[in-house]
PDB file of N, CA and C in Angstrom:
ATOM      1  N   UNK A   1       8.730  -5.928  -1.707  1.00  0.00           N
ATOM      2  CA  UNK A   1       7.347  -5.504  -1.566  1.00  0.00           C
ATOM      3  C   UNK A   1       6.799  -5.036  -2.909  1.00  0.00           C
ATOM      4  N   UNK A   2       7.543  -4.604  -3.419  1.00  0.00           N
ATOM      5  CA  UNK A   2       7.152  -3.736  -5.167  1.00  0.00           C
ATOM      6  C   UNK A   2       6.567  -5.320  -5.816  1.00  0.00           C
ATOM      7  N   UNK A   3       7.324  -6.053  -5.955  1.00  0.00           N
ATOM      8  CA  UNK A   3       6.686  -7.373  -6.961  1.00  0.00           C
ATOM      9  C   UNK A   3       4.976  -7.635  -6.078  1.00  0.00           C
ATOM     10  N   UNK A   4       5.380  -8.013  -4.870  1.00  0.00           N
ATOM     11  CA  UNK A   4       4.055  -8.062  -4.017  1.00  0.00           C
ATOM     12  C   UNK A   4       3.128  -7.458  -4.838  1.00  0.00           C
ATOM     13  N   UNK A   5       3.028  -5.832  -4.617  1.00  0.00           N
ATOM     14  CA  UNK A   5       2.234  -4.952  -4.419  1.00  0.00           C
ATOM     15  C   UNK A   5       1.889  -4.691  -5.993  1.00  0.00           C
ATOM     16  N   UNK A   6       2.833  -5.123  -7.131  1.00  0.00           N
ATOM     17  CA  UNK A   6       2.361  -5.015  -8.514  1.00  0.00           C
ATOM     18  C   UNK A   6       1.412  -6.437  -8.396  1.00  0.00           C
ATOM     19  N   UNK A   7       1.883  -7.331  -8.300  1.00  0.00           N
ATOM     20  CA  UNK A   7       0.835  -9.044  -8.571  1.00  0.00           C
ATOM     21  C   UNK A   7      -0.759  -8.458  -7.641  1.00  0.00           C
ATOM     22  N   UNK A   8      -0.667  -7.743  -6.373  1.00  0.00           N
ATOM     23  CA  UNK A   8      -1.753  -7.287  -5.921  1.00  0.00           C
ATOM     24  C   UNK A   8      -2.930  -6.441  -6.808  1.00  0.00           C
ATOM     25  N   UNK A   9      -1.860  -5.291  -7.388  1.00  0.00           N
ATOM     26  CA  UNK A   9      -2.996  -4.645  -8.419  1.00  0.00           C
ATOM     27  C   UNK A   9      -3.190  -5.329  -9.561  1.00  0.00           C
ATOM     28  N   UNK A  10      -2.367  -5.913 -10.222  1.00  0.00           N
ATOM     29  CA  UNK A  10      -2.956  -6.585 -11.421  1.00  0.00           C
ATOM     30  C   UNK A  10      -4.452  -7.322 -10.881  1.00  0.00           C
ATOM     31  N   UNK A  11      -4.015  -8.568  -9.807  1.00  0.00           N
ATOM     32  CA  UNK A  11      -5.057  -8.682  -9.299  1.00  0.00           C
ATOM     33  C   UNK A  11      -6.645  -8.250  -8.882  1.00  0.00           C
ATOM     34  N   UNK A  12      -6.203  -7.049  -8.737  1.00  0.00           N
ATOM     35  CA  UNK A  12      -7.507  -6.477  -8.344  1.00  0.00           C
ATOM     36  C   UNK A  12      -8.224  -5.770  -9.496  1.00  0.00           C
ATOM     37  N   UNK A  13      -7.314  -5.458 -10.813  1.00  0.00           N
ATOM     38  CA  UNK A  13      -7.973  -5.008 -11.759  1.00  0.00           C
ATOM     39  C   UNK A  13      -8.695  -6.263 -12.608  1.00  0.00           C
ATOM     40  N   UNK A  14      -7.698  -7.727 -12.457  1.00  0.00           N
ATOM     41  CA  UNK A  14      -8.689  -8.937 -13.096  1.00  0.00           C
ATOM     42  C   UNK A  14      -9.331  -8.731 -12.398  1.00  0.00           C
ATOM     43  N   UNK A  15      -9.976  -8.517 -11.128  1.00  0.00           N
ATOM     44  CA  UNK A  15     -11.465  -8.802 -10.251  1.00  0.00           C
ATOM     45  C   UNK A  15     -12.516  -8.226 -10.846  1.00  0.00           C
ATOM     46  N   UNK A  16     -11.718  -6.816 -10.821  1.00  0.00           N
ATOM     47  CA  UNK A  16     -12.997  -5.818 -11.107  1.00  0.00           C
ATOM     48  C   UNK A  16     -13.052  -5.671 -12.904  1.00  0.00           C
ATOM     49  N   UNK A  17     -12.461  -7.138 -13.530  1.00  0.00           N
ATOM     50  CA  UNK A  17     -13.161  -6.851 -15.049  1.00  0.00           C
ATOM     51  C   UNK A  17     -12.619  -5.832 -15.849  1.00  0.00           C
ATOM     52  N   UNK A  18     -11.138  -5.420 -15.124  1.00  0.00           N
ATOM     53  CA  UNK A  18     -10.554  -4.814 -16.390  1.00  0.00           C
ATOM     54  C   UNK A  18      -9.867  -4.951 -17.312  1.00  0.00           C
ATOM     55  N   UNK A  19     -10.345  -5.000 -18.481  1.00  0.00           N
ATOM     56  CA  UNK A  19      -9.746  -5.732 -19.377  1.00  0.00           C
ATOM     57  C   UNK A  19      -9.689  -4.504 -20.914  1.00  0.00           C
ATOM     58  N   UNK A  20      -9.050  -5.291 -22.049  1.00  0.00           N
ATOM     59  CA  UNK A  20      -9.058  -4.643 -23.197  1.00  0.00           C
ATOM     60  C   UNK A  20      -8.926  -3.262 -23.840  1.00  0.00           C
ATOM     61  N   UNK A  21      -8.155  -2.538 -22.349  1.00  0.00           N
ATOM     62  CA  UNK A  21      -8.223  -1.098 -22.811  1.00  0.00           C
ATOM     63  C   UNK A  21      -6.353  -1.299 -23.250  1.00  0.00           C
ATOM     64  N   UNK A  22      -5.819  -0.110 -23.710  1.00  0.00           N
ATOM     65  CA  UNK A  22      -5.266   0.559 -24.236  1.00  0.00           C
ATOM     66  C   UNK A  22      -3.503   0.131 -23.428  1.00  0.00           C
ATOM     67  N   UNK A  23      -2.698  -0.432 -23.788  1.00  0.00           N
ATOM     68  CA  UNK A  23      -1.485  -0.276 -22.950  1.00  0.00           C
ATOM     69  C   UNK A  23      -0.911   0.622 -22.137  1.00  0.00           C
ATOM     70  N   UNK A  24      -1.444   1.719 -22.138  1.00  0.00           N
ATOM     71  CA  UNK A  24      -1.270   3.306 -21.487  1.00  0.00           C
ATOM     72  C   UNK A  24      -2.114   3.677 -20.634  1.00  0.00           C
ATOM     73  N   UNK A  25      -2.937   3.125 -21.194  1.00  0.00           N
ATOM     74  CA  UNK A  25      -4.688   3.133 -19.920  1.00  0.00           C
ATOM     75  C   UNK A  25      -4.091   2.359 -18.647  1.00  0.00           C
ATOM     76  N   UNK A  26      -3.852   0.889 -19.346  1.00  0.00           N
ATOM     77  CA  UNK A  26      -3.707  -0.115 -18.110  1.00  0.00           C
ATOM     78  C   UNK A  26      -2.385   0.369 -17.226  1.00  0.00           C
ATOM     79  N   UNK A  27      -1.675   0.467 -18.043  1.00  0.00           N
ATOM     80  CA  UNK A  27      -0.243   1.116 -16.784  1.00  0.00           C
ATOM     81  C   UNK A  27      -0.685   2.387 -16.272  1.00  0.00           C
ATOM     82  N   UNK A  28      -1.543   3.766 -16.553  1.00  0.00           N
ATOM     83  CA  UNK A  28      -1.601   4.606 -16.135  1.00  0.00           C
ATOM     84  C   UNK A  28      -2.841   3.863 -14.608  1.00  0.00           C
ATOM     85  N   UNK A  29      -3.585   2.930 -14.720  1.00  0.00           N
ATOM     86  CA  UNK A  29      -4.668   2.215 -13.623  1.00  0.00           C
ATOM     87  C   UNK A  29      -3.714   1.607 -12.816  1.00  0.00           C
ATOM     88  N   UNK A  30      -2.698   0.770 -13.406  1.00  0.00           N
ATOM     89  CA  UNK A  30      -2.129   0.042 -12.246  1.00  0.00           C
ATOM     90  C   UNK A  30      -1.579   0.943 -11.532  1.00  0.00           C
ATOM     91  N   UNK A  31      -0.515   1.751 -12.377  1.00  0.00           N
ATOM     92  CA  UNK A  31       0.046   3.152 -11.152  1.00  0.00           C
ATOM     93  C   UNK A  31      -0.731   4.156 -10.328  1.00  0.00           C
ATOM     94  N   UNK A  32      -1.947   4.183 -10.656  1.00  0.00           N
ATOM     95  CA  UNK A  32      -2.720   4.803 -10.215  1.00  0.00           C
ATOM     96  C   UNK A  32      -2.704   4.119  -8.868  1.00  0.00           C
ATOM     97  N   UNK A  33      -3.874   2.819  -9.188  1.00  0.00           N
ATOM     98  CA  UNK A  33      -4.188   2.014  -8.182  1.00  0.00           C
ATOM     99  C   UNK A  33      -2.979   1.366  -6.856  1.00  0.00           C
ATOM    100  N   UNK A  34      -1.568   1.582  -7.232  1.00  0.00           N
ATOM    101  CA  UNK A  34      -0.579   0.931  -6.247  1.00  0.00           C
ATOM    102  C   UNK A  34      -0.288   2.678  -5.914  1.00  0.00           C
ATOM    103  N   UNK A  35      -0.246   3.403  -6.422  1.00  0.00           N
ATOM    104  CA  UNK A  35      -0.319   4.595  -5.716  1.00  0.00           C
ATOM    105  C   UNK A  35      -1.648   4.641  -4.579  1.00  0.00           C
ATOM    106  N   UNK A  36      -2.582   4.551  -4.545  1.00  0.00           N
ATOM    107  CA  UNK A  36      -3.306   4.406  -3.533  1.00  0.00           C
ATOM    108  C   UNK A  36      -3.220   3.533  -2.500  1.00  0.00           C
ATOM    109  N   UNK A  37      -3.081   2.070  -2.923  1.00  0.00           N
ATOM    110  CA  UNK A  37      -2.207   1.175  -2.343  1.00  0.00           C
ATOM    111  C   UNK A  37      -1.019   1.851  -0.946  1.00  0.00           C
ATOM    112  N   UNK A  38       0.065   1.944  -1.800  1.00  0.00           N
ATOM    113  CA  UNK A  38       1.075   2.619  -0.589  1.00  0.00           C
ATOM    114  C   UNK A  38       0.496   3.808   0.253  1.00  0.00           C
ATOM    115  N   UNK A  39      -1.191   4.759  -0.289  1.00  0.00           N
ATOM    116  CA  UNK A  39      -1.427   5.471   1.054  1.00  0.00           C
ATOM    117  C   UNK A  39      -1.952   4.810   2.128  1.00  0.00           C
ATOM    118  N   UNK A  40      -2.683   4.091   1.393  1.00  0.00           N
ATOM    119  CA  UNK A  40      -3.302   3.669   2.739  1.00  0.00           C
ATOM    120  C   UNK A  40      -2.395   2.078   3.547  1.00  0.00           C
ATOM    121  N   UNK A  41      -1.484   1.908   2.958  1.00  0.00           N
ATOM    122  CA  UNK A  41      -0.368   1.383   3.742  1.00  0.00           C
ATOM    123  C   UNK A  41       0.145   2.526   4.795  1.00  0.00           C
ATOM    124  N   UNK A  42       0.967   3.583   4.139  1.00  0.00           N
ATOM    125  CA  UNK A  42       1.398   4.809   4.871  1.00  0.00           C
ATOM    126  C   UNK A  42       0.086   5.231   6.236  1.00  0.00           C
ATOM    127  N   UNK A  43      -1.080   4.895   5.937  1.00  0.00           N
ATOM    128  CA  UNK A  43      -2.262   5.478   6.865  1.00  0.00           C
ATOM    129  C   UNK A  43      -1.808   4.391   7.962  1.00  0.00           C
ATOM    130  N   UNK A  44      -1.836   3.253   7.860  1.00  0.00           N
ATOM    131  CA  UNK A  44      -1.863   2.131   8.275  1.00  0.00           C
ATOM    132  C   UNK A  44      -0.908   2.298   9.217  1.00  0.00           C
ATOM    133  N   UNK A  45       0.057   2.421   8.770  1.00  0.00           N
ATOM    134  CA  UNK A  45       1.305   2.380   9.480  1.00  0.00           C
ATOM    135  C   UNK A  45       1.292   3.404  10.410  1.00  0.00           C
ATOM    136  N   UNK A  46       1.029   4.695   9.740  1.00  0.00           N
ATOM    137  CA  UNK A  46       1.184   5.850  11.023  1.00  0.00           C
ATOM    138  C   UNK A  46      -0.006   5.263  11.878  1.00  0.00           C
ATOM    139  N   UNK A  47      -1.112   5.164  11.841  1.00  0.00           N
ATOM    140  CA  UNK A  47      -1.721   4.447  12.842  1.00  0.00           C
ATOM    141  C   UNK A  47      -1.391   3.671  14.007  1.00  0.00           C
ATOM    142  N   UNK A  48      -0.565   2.941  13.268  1.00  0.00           N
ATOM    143  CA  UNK A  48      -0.441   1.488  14.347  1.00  0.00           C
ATOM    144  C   UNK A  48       0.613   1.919  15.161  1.00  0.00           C
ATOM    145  N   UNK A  49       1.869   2.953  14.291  1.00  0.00           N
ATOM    146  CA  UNK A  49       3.067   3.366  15.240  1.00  0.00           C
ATOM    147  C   UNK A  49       2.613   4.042  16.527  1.00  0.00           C
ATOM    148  N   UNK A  50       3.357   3.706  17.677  1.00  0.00           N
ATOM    149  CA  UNK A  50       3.113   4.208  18.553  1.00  0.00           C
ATOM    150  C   UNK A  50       4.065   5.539  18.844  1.00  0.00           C
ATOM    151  N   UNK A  51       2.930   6.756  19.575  1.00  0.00           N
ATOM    152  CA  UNK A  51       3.183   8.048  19.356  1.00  0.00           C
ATOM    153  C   UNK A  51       4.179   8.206  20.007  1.00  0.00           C
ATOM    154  N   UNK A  52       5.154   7.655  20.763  1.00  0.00           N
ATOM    155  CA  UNK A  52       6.447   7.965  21.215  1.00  0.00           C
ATOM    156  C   UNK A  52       7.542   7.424  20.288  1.00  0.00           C
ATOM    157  N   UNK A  53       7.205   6.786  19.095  1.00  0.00           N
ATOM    158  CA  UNK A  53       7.802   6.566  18.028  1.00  0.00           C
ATOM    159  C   UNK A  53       7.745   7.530  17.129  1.00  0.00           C
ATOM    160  N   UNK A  54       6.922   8.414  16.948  1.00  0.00           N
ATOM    161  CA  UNK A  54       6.269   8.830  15.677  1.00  0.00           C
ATOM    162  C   UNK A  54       7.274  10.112  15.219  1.00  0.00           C
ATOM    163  N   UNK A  55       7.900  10.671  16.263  1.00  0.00           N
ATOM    164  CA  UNK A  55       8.980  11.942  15.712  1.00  0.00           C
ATOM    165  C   UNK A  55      10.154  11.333  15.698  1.00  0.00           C
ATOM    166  N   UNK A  56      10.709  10.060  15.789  1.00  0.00           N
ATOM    167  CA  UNK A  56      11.653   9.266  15.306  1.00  0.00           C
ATOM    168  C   UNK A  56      11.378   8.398  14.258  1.00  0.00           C
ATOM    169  N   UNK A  57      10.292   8.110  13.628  1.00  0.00           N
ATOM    170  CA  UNK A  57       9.824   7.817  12.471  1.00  0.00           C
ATOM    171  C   UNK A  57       9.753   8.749  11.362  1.00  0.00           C
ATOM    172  N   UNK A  58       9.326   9.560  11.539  1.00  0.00           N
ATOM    173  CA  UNK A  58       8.989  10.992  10.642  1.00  0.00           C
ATOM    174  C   UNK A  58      10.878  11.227  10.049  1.00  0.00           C
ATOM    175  N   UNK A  59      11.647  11.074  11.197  1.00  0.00           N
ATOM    176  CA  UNK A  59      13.429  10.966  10.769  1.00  0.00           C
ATOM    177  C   UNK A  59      13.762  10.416  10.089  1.00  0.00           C
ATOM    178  N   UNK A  60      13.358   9.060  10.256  1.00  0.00           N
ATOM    179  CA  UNK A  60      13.464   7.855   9.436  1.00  0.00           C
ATOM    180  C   UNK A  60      13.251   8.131   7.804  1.00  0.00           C
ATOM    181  N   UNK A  61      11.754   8.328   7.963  1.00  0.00           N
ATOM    182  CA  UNK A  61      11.324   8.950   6.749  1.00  0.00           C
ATOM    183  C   UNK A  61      12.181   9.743   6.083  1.00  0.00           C
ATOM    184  N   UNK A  62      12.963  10.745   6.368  1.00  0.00           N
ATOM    185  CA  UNK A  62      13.519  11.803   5.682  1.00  0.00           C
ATOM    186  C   UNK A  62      14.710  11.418   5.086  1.00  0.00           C
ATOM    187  N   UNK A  63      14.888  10.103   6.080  1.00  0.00           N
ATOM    188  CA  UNK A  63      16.275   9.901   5.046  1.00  0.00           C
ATOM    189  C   UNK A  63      16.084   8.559   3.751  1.00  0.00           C
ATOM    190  N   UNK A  64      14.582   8.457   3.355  1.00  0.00           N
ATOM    191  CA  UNK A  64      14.675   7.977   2.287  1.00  0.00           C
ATOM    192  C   UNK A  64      15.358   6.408   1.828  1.00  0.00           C
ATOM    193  N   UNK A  65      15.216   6.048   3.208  1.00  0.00           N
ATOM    194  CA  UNK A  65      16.560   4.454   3.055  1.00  0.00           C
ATOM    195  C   UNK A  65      14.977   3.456   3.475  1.00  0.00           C
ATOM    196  N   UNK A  66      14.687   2.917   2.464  1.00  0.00           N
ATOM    197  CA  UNK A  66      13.262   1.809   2.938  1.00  0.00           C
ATOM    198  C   UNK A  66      14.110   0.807   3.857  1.00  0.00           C
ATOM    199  N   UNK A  67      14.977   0.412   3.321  1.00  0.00           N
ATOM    200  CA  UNK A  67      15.311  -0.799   4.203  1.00  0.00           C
ATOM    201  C   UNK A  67      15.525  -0.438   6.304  1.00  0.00           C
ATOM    202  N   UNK A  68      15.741   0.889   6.249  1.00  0.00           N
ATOM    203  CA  UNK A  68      15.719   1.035   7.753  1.00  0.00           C
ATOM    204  C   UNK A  68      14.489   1.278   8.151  1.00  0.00           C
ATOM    205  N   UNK A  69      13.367   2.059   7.478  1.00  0.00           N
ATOM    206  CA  UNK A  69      12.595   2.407   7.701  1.00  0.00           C
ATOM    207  C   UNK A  69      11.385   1.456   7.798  1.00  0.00           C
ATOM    208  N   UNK A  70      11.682   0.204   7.005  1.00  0.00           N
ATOM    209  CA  UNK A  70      11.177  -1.457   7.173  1.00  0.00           C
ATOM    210  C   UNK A  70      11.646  -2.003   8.551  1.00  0.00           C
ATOM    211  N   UNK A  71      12.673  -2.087   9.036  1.00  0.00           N
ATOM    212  CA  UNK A  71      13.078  -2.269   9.924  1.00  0.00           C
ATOM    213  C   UNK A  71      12.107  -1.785  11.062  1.00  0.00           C
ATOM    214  N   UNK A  72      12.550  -0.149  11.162  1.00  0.00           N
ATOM    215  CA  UNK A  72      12.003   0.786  12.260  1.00  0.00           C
ATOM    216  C   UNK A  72      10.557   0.432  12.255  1.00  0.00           C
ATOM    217  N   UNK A  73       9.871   0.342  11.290  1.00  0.00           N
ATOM    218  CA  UNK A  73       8.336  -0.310  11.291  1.00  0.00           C
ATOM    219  C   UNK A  73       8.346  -2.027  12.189  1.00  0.00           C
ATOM    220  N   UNK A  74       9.239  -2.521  12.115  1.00  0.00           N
ATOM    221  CA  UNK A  74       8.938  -4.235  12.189  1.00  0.00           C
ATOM    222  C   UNK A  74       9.538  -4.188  13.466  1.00  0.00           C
ATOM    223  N   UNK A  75      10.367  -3.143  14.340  1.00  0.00           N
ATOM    224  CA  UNK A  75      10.690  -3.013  15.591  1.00  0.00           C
ATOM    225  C   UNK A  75       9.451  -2.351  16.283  1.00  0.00           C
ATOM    226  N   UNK A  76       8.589  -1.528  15.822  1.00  0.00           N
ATOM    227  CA  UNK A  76       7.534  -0.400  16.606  1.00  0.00           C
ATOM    228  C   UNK A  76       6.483  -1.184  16.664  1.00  0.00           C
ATOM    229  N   UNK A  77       6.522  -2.181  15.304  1.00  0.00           N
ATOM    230  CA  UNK A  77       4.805  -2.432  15.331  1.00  0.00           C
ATOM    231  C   UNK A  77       4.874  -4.325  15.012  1.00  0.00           C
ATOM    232  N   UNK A  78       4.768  -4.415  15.871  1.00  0.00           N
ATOM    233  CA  UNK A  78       4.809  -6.356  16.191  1.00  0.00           C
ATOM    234  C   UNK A  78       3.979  -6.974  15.059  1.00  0.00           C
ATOM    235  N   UNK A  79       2.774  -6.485  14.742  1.00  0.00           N
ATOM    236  CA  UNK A  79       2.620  -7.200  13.751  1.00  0.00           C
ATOM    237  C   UNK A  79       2.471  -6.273  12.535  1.00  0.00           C
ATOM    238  N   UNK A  80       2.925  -6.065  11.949  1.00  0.00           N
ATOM    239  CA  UNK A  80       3.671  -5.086  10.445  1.00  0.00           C
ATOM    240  C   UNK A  80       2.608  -6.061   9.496  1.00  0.00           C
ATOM    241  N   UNK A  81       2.929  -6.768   9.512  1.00  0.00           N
ATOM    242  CA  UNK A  81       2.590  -7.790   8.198  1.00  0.00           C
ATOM    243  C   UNK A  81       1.311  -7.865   7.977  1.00  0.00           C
ATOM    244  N   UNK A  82       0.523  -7.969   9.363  1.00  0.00           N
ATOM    245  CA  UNK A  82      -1.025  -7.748   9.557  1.00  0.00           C
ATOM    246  C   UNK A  82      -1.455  -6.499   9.455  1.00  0.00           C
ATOM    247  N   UNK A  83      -1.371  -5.509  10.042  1.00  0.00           N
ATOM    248  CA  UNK A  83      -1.106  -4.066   9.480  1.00  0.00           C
ATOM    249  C   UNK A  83      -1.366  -4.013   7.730  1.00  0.00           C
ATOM    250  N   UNK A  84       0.161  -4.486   7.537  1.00  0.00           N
ATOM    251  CA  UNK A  84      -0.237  -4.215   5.604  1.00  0.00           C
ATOM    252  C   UNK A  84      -1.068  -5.416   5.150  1.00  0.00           C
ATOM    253  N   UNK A  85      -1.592  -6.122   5.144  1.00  0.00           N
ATOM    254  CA  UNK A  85      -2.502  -7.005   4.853  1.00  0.00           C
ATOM    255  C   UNK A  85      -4.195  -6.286   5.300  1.00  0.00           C
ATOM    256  N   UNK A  86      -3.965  -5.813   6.325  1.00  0.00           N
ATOM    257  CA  UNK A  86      -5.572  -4.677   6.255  1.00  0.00           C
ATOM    258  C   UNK A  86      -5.285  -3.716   5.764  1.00  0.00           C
ATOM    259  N   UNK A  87      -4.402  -3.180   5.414  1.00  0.00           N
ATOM    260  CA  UNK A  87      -4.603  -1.661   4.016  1.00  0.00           C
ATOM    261  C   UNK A  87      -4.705  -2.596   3.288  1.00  0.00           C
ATOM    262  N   UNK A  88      -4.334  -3.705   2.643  1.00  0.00           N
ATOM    263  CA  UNK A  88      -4.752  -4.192   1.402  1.00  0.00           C
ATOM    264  C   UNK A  88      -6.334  -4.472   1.637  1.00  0.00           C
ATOM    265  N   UNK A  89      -6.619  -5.203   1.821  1.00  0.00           N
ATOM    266  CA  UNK A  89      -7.503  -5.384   1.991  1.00  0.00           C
ATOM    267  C   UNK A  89      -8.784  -4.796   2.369  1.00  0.00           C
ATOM    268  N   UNK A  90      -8.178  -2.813   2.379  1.00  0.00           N
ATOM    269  CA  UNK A  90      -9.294  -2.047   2.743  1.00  0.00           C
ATOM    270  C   UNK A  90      -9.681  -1.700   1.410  1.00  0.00           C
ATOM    271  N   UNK A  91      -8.189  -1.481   0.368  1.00  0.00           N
ATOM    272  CA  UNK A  91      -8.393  -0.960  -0.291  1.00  0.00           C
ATOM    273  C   UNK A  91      -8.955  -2.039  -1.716  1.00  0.00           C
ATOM    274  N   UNK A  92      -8.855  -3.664  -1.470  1.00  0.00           N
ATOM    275  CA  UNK A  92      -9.407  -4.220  -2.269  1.00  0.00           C
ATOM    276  C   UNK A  92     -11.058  -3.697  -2.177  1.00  0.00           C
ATOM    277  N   UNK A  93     -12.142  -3.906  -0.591  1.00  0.00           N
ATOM    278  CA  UNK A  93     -13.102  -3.639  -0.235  1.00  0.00           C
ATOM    279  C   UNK A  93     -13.622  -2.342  -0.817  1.00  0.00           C
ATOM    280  N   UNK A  94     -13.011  -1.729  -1.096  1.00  0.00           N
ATOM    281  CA  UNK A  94     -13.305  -0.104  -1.417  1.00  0.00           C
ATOM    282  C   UNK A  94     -13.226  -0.424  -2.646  1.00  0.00           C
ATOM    283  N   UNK A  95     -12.015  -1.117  -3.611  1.00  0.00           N
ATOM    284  CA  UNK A  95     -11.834  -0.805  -4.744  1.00  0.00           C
ATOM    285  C   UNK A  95     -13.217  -1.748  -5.870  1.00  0.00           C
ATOM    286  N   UNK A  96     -13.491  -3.120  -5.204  1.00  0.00           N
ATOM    287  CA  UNK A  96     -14.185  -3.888  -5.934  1.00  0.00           C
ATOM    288  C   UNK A  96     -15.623  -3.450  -5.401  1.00  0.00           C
ATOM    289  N   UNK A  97     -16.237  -2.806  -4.671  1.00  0.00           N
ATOM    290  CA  UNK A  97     -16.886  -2.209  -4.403  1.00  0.00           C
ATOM    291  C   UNK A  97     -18.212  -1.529  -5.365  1.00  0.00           C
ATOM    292  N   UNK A  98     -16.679  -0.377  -5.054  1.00  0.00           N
ATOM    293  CA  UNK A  98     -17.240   0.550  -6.083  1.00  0.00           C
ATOM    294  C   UNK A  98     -17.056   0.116  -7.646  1.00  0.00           C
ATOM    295  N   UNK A  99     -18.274   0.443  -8.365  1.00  0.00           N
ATOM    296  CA  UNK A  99     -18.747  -0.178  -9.712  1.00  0.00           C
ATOM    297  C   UNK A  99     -18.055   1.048 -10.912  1.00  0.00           C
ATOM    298  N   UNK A 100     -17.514   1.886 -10.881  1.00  0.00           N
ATOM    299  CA  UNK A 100     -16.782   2.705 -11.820  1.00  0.00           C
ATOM    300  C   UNK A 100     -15.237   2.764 -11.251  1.00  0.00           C
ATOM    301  N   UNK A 101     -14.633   1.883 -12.161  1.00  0.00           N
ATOM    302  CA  UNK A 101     -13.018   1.827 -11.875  1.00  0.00           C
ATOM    303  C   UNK A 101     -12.602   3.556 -11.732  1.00  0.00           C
TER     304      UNK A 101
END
Protein backbone atom coordinates (compact mmCIF):
# COMPACT_ATOMS: atom_id res chain seq x y z
CA UNK A 1 0.00 0.00 0.00
CA UNK A 2 3.00 2.52 0.87
CA UNK A 3 4.25 2.42 -3.02
CA UNK A 4 0.36 2.87 -3.88
CA UNK A 5 -0.20 5.65 -1.62
CA UNK A 6 3.37 7.48 -2.46
CA UNK A 7 2.57 7.26 -6.69
CA UNK A 8 -1.01 8.70 -5.31
CA UNK A 9 0.51 11.85 -3.73
CA UNK A 10 3.08 12.55 -6.13
CA UNK A 11 0.14 12.45 -8.29
CA UNK A 12 -1.91 14.75 -6.80
CA UNK A 13 0.79 17.29 -6.26
CA UNK A 14 1.51 17.07 -10.40
CA UNK A 15 -2.36 17.98 -10.55
CA UNK A 16 -2.38 20.70 -8.42
CA UNK A 17 0.89 22.34 -10.22
CA UNK A 18 3.41 21.64 -7.79
CA UNK A 19 6.37 22.09 -9.00
CA UNK A 20 10.01 23.76 -8.54
CA UNK A 21 10.16 24.20 -4.90
CA UNK A 22 12.94 23.13 -2.74
CA UNK A 23 13.78 19.19 -2.11
CA UNK A 24 12.69 19.62 1.59
CA UNK A 25 9.58 21.54 0.69
CA UNK A 26 8.50 18.71 -1.67
CA UNK A 27 9.17 15.75 0.80
CA UNK A 28 7.96 17.80 3.76
CA UNK A 29 4.19 18.18 1.10
CA UNK A 30 4.30 14.70 0.13
CA UNK A 31 4.53 13.57 3.91
CA UNK A 32 2.32 15.94 4.79
CA UNK A 33 -0.21 15.12 2.15
CA UNK A 34 -0.01 10.92 2.63
CA UNK A 35 -0.28 11.79 6.23
CA UNK A 36 -3.70 13.07 5.58
CA UNK A 37 -4.19 10.44 3.14
CA UNK A 38 -3.97 7.51 5.84
CA UNK A 39 -6.63 9.76 8.06
CA UNK A 40 -9.07 9.80 6.15
CA UNK A 41 -8.44 6.14 5.12
CA UNK A 42 -8.45 5.44 9.07
CA UNK A 43 -12.04 7.65 8.97
CA UNK A 44 -13.08 5.44 6.26
CA UNK A 45 -12.47 2.42 7.70
CA UNK A 46 -13.80 3.05 11.20
CA UNK A 47 -16.88 3.99 9.38
CA UNK A 48 -17.55 1.16 7.31
CA UNK A 49 -16.47 -1.38 10.31
CA UNK A 50 -19.27 -2.69 11.77
CA UNK A 51 -19.86 -1.73 15.53
CA UNK A 52 -19.76 -5.26 16.82
CA UNK A 53 -16.36 -5.33 15.30
CA UNK A 54 -15.11 -2.15 16.46
CA UNK A 55 -13.69 -3.20 20.20
CA UNK A 56 -12.00 -6.12 18.44
CA UNK A 57 -10.54 -3.83 15.97
CA UNK A 58 -9.36 -1.13 18.30
CA UNK A 59 -7.17 -4.75 19.66
CA UNK A 60 -6.06 -5.27 16.51
CA UNK A 61 -4.85 -1.88 16.33
CA UNK A 62 -2.76 -2.08 19.45
CA UNK A 63 -0.82 -4.67 18.39
CA UNK A 64 0.69 -2.78 15.56
CA UNK A 65 0.96 -5.94 13.01
CA UNK A 66 -0.69 -4.21 9.52
CA UNK A 67 -0.74 -7.40 7.97
CA UNK A 68 -3.54 -8.76 10.51
CA UNK A 69 -5.10 -5.74 10.82
CA UNK A 70 -5.43 -5.76 6.68
CA UNK A 71 -6.81 -8.89 7.06
CA UNK A 72 -9.33 -8.04 10.04
CA UNK A 73 -10.41 -5.04 7.71
CA UNK A 74 -10.92 -7.38 4.42
CA UNK A 75 -12.91 -9.97 6.77
CA UNK A 76 -15.37 -6.98 8.44
CA UNK A 77 -15.73 -4.93 5.46
CA UNK A 78 -16.51 -6.77 1.98
CA UNK A 79 -15.57 -4.17 0.04
CA UNK A 80 -12.17 -2.65 1.67
CA UNK A 81 -10.85 -1.70 -1.63
CA UNK A 82 -13.88 0.55 -2.42
CA UNK A 83 -13.81 2.00 0.97
CA UNK A 84 -10.04 3.10 0.32
CA UNK A 85 -10.61 4.25 -3.12
CA UNK A 86 -13.37 6.88 -1.61
CA UNK A 87 -10.91 8.28 1.04
CA UNK A 88 -8.79 8.73 -1.88
CA UNK A 89 -10.73 10.21 -3.71
CA UNK A 90 -12.26 12.50 -1.00
CA UNK A 91 -9.18 13.62 -0.32
CA UNK A 92 -8.06 14.19 -4.06
CA UNK A 93 -11.71 16.38 -4.24
CA UNK A 94 -10.75 18.40 -1.25
CA UNK A 95 -7.15 18.56 -2.12
CA UNK A 96 -7.40 19.88 -5.95
CA UNK A 97 -10.08 21.92 -4.90
CA UNK A 98 -8.79 24.01 -2.78
CA UNK A 99 -6.48 26.68 -4.64
CA UNK A 100 -3.62 27.18 -1.78
CA UNK A 101 -1.63 23.87 -1.46
Amino acid sequence: MEYTLTAFVDTLLEQKGVSGLPPEVMNQLRSDLADRAENIINAEIFVHMPKEALEEFEMKLDTENEEEIRDFCQRHIPNMDEVIAGGLMKLKNIYLANTAA
